[in-house]
C-alpha atoms as a PDB file:
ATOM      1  CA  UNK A   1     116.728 117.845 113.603  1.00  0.00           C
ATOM      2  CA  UNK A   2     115.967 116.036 110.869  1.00  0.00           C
ATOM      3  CA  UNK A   3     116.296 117.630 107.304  1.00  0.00           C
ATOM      4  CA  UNK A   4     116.362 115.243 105.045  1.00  0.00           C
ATOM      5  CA  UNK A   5     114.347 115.952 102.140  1.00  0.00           C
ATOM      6  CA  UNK A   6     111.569 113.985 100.713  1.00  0.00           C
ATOM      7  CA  UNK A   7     112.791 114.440  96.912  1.00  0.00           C
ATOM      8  CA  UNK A   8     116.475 112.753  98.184  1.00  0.00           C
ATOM      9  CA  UNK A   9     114.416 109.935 100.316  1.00  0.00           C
ATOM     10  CA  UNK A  10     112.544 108.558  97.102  1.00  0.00           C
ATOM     11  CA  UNK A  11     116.006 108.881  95.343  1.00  0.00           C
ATOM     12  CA  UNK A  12     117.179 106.787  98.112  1.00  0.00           C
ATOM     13  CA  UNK A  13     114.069 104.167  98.326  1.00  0.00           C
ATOM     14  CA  UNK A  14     114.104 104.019  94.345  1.00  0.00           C
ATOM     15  CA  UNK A  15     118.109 102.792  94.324  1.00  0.00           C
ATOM     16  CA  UNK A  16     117.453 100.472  97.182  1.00  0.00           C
ATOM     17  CA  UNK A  17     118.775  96.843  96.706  1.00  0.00           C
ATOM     18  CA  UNK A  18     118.683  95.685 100.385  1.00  0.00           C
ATOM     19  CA  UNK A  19     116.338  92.927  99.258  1.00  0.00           C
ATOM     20  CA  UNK A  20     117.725  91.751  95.729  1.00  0.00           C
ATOM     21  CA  UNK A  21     118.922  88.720  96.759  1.00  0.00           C
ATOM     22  CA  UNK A  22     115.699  87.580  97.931  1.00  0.00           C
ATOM     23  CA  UNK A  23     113.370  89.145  94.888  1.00  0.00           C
ATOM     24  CA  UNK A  24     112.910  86.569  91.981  1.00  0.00           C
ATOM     25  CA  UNK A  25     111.884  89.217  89.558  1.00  0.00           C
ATOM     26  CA  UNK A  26     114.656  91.918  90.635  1.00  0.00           C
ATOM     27  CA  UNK A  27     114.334  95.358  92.464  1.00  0.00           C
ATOM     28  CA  UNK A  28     111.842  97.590  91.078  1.00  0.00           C
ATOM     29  CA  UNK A  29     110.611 100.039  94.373  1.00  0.00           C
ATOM     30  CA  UNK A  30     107.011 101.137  93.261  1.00  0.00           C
ATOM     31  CA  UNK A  31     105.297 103.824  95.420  1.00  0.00           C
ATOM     32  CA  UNK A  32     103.672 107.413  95.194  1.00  0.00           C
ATOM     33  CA  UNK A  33     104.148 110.453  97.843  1.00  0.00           C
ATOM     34  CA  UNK A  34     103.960 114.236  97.592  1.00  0.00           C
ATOM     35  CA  UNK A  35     103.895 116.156 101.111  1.00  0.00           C
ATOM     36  CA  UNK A  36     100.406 117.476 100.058  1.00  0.00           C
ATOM     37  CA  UNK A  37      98.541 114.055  99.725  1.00  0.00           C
ATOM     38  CA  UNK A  38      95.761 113.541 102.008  1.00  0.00           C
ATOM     39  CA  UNK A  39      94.990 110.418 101.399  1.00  0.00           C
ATOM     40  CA  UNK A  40      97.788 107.557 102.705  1.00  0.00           C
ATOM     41  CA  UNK A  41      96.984 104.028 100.565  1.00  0.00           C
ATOM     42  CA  UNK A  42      98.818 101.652 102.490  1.00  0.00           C
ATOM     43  CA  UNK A  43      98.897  98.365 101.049  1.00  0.00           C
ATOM     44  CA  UNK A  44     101.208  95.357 101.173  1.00  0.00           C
ATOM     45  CA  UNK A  45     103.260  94.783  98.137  1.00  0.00           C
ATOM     46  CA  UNK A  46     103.080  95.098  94.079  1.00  0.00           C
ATOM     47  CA  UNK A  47     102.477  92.322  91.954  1.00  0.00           C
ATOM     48  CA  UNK A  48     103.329  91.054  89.105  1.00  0.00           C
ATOM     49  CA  UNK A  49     101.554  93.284  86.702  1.00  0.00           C
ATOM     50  CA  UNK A  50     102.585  96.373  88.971  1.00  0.00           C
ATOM     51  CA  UNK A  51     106.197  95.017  89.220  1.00  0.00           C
ATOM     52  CA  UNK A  52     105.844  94.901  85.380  1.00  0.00           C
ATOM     53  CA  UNK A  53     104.665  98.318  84.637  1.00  0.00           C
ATOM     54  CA  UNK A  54     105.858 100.154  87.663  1.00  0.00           C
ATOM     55  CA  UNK A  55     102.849 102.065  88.419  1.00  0.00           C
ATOM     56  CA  UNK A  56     100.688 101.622  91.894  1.00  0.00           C
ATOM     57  CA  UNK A  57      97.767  99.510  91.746  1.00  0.00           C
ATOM     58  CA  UNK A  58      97.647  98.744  87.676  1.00  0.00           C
ATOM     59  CA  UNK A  59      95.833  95.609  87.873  1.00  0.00           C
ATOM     60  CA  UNK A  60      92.553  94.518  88.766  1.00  0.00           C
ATOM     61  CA  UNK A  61      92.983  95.249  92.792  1.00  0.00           C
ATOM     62  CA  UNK A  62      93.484  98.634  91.475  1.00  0.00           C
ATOM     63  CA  UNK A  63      90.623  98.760  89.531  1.00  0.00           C
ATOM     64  CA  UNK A  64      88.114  97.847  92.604  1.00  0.00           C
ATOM     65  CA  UNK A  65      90.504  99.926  95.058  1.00  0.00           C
ATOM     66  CA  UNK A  66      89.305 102.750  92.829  1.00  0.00           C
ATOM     67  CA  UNK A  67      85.877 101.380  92.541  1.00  0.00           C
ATOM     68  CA  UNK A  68      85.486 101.206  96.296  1.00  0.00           C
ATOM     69  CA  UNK A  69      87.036 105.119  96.654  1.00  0.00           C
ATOM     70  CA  UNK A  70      84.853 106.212  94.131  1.00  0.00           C
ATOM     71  CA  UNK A  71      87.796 107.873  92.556  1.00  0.00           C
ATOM     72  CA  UNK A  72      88.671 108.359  88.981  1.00  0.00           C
ATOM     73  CA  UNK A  73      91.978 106.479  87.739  1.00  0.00           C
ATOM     74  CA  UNK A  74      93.323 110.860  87.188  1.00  0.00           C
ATOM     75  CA  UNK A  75      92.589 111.528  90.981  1.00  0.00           C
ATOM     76  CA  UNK A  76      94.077 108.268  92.105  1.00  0.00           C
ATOM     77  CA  UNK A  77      97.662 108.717  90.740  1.00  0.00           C
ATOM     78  CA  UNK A  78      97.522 112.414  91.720  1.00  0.00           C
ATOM     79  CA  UNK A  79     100.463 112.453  94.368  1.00  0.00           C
ATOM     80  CA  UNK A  80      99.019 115.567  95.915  1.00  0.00           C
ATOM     81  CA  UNK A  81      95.530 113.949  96.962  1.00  0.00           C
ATOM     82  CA  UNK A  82      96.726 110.058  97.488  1.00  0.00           C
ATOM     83  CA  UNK A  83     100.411 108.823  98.758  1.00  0.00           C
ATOM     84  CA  UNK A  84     100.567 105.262  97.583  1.00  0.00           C
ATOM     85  CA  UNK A  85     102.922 103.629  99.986  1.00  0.00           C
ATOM     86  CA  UNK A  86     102.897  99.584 100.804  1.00  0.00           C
ATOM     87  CA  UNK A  87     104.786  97.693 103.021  1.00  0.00           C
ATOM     88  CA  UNK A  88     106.927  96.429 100.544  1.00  0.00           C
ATOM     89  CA  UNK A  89     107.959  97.890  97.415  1.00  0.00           C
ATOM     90  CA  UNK A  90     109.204  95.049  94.983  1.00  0.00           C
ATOM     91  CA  UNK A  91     107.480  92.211  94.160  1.00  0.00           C
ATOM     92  CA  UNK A  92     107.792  89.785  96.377  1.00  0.00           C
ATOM     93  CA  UNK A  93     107.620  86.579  93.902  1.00  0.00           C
ATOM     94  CA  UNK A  94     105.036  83.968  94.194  1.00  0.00           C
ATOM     95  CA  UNK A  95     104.030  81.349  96.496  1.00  0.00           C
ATOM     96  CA  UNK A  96     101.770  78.305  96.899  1.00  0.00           C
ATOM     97  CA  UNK A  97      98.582  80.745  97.383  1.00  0.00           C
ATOM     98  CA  UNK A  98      99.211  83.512  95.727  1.00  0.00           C
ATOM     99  CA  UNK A  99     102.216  86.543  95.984  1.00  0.00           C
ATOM    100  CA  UNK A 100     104.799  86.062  98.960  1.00  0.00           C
ATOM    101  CA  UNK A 101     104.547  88.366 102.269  1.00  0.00           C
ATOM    102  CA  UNK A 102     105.937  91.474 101.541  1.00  0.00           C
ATOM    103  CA  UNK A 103     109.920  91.918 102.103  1.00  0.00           C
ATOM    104  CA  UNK A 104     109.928  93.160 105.683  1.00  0.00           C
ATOM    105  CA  UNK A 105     113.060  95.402 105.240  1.00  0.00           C
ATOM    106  CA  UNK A 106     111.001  97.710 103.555  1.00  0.00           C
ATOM    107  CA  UNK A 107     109.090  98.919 105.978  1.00  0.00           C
ATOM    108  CA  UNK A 108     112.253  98.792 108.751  1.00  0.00           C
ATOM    109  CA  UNK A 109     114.210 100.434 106.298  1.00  0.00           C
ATOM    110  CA  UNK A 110     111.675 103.237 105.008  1.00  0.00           C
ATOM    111  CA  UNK A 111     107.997 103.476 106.348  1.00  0.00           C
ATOM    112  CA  UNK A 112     108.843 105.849 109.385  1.00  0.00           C
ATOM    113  CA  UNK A 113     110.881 108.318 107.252  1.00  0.00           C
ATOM    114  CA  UNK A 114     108.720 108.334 104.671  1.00  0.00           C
ATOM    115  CA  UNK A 115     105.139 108.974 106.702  1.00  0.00           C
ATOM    116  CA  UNK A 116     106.957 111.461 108.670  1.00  0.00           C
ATOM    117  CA  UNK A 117     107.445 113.601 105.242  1.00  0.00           C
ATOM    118  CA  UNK A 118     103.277 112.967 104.664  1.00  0.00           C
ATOM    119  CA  UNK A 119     102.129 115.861 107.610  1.00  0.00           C
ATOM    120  CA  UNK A 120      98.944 116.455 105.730  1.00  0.00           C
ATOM    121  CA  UNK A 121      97.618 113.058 105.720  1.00  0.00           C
ATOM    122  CA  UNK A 122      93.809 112.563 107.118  1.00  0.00           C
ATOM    123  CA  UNK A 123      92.905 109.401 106.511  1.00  0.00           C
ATOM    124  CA  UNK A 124      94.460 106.429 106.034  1.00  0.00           C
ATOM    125  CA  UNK A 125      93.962 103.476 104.171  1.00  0.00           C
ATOM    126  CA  UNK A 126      94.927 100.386 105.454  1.00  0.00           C
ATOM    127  CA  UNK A 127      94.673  97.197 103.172  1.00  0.00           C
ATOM    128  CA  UNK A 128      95.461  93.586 104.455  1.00  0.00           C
ATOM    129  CA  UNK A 129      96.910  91.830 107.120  1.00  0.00           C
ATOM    130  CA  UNK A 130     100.249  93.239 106.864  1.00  0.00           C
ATOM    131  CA  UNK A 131      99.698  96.530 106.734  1.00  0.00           C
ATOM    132  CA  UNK A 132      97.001  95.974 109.359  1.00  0.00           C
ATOM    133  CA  UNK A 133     100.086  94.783 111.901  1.00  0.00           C
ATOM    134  CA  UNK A 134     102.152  97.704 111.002  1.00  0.00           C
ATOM    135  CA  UNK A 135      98.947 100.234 111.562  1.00  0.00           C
ATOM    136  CA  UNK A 136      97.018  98.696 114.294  1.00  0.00           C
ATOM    137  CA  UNK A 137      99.747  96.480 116.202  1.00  0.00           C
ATOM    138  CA  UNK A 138      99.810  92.503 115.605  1.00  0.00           C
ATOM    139  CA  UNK A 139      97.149  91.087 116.931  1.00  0.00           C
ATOM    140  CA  UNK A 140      95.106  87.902 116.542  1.00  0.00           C
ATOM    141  CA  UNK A 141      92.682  89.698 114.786  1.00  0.00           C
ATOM    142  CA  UNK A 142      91.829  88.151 111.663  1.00  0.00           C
ATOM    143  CA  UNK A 143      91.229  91.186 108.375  1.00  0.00           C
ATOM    144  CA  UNK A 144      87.461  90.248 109.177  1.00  0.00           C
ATOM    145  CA  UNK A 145      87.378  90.897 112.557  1.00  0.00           C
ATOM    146  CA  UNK A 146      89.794  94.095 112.476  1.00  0.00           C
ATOM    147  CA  UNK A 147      87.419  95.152 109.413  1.00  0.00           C
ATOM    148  CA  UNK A 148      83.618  94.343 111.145  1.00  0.00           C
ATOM    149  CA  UNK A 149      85.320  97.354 114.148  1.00  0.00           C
ATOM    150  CA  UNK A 150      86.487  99.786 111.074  1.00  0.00           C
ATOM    151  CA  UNK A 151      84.288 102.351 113.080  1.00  0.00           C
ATOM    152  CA  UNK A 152      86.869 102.336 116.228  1.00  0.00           C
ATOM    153  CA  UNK A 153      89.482 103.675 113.394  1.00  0.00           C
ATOM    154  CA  UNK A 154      87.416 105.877 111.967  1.00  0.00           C
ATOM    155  CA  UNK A 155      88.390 108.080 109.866  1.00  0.00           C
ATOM    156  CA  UNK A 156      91.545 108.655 110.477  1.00  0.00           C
ATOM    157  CA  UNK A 157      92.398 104.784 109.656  1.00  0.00           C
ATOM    158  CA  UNK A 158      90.240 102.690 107.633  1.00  0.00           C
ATOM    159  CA  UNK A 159      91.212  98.894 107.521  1.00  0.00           C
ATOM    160  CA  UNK A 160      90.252  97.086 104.604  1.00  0.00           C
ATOM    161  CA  UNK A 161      90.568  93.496 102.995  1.00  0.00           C
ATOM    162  CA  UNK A 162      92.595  93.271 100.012  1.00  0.00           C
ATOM    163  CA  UNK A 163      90.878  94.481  96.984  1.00  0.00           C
ATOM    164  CA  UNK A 164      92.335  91.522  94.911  1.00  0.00           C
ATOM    165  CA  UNK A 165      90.131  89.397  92.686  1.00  0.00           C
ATOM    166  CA  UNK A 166      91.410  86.140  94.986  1.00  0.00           C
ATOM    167  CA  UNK A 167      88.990  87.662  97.918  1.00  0.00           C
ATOM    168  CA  UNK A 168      86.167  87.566  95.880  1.00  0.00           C
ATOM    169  CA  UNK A 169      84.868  84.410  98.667  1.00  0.00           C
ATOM    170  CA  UNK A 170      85.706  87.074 101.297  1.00  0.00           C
ATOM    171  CA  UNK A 171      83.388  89.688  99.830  1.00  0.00           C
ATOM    172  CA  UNK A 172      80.277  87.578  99.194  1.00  0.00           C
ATOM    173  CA  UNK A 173      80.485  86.219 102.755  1.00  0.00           C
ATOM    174  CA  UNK A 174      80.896  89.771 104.169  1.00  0.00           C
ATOM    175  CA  UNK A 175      77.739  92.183 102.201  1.00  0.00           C
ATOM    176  CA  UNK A 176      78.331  94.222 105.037  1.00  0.00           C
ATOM    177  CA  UNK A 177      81.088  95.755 103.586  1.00  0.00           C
ATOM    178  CA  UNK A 178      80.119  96.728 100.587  1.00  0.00           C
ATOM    179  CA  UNK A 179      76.541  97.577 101.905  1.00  0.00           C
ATOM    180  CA  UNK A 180      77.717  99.428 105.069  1.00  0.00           C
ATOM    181  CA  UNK A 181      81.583 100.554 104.837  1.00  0.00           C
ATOM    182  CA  UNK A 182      82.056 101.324 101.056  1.00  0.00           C
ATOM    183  CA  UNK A 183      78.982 104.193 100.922  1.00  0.00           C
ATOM    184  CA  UNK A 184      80.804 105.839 103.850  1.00  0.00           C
ATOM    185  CA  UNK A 185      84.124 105.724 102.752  1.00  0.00           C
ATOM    186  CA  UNK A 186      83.526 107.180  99.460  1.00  0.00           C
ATOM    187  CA  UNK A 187      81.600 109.946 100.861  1.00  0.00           C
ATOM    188  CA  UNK A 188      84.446 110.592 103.293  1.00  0.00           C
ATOM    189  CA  UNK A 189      86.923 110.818 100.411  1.00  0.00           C
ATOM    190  CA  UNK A 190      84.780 112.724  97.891  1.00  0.00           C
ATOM    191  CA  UNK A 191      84.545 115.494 100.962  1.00  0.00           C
ATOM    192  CA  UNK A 192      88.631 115.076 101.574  1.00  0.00           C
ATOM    193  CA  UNK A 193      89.024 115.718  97.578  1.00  0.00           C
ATOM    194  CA  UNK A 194      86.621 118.516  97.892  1.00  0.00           C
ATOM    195  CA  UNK A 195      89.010 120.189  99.946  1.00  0.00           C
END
């Protein structure tokens, strides 16, 4: 039987240093859970800004992650409606296109233990490539295609494209997203809050 609690796991996630050696910027585990939340954002990995200020999603992904929820920036860092937990929780450093993958300890090390303290989760939130693998197996699915079938997930997973400014090209060649996903998530949400 497992009793570990999930107060002494986040003690244990926030002292982590399993990656140090690899992080440019240093450790600095970023994430949000309460066992209430019902609402599981999983994304892939803070940036720079985030790493900076150590607060989920305070940048301008966070702004249209909110945007596309339909939430207010109060609800969103309420840790009893939304659990904020990526695949990796340091800042990665940056590469030739953008951030780096995520570290993939993180999610070996953590994920499972975590999630398993998140019981009342209904719907889950699954942003970008790498948190698609984790949630939907690896596949060769590229975000677009795993995102045009968002209705075999529904609602209990939602896979999204990365809310990041960079995918901007991504979201004018896809109106279908914004046109046919975004009005149904946020009326999915606004009925989970409700509750």
């Amino acid at each position: 039987m497992n009793t570990e609690s999930l107060k002494g796991l986040v003690t244990q996630v926030r002292a982590c240093t399993v990656c140090e050696p690899h992080l440019p910027n240093g450790v600095r585990p970023v994430l949000q859970v309460n066992s209430n939340a019902k609402i599981l954002i999983a994304g892939q990995a803070p940036g720079r800004r985030v790493h900076a200020s150590g607060i989920p999603f305070d940048d301008p992904s966070g702004d249209r992650l909110r945007d596309w929820m339909g939430v207010s920036s109060e609800q969103f860092y309420n840790p009893e409606l939304f659990a904020i937990v990526p695949m990796g929780f340091c800042y990665p450093g940056t590469g030739k296109s953008g951030d780096l993958p995520p570290r993939p300890e993180c999610a070996t090390t953590w994920r499972a233990r975590l999630l398993h303290h998140l019981p009342g989760i209904e719907t889950s939130l699954v942003i970008g490539k790498y948190a698609h693998n984790y949630h939907f197996g690896k596949s060769n699915l590229t975000v677009t295609k795993l995102v045009e079938n968002w209705q075999q997930y529904w609602p209990r997973q939602i896979p999204l494209p990365h809310p990041s400014p960079r995918n901007n090209i991504w979201l004018n060649k896809n109106p279908w997203f914004e046109a046919e996903v975004l009005p149904l998530m946020r009326a999915h949400i606004a009925n989970l809050l409700k509750t």
